[in-house]
Protein backbone atom coordinates (compact mmCIF):
# COMPACT_ATOMS: atom_id res chain seq x y z
CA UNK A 1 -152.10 -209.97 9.07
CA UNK A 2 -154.38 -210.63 5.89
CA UNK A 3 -154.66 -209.09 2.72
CA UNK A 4 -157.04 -208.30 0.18
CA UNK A 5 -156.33 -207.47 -3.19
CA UNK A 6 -157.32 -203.97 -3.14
CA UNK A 7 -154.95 -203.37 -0.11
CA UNK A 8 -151.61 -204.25 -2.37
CA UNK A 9 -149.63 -201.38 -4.07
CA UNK A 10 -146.68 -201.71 -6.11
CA UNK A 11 -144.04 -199.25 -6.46
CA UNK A 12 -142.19 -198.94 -10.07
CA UNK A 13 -139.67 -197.02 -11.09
CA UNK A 14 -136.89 -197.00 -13.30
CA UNK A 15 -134.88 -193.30 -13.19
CA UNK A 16 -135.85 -193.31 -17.22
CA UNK A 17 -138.41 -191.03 -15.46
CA UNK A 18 -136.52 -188.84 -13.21
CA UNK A 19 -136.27 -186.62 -16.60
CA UNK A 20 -139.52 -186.03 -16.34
CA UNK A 21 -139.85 -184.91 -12.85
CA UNK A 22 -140.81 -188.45 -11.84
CA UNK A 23 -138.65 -189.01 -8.54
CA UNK A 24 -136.35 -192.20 -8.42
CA UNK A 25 -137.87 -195.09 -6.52
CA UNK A 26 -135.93 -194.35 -2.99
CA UNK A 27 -136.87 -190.89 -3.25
CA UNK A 28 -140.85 -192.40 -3.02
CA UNK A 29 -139.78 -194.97 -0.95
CA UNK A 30 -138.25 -192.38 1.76
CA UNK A 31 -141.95 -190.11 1.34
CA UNK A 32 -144.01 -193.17 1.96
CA UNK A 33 -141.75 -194.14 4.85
CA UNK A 34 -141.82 -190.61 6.08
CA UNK A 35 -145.73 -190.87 5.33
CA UNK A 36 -146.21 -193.98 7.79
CA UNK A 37 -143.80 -192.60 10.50
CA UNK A 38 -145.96 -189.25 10.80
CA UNK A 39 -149.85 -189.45 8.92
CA UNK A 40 -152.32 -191.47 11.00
CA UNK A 41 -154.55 -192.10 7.83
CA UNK A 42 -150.91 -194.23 6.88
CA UNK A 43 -150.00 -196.37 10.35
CA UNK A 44 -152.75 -198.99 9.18
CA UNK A 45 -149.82 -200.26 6.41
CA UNK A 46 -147.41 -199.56 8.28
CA UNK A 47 -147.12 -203.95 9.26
CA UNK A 48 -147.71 -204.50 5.25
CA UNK A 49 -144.86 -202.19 4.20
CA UNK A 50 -142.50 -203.75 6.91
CA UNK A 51 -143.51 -207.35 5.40
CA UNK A 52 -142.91 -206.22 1.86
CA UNK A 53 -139.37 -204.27 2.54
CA UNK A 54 -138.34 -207.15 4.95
CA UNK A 55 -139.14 -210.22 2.05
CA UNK A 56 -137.30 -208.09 -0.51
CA UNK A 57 -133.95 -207.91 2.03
CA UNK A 58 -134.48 -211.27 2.80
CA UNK A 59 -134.73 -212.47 -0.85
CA UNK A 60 -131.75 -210.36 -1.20
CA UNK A 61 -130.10 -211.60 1.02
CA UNK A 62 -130.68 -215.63 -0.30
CA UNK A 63 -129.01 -214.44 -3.35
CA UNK A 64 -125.66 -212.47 -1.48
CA UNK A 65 -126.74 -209.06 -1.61
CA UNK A 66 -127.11 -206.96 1.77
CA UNK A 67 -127.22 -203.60 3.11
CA UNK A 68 -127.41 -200.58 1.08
CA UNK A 69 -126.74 -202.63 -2.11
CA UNK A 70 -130.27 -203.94 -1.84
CA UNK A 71 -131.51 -199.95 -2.11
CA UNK A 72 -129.37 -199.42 -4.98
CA UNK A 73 -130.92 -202.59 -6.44
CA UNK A 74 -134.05 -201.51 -6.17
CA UNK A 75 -133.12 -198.29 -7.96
CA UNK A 76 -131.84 -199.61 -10.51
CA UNK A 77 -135.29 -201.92 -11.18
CA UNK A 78 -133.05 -205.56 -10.05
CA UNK A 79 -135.29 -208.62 -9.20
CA UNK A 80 -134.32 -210.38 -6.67
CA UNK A 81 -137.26 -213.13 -6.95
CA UNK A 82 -136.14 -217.11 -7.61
């Protein structure tokens, strides 16, 4: 799989914004996995969002956190980066 630039998204969120109608990040997170599991214009990223969610558990992991705690991690705007 290769990458360009102007294939990459990043998804932000910090629940500052759920006041303003803004959905929390695993409310996104479950429409764009909802998105690749049923719209054809999405199965093209469906490999780069399975790399992405799989080097975030992973890095998660290297640091001792699994499972769901990774989600609410994520929610709460935690790096898990070296």
């Amino acid at each position: 799989m290769s990458t360009r630039s102007a294939d990459v998204m990043f998804l932000l969120g910090a629940g500052a914004s759920v006041e303003a109608e803004i959905p929390m990040s695993m409310t996104m997170i479950g429409d764009i996995e909802s998105l690749l599991r049923t719209n054809p214009d999405w199965q093209e990223h469906l490999d780069l969002y399975h790399h992405v969610k799989s080097a975030i558990h992973y890095s998660a992991g290297l640091k001792g956190t699994f499972g769901l705690e990774v989600s609410a991690a994520a929610d709460e705007g935690t790096t898990f980066a070296p």
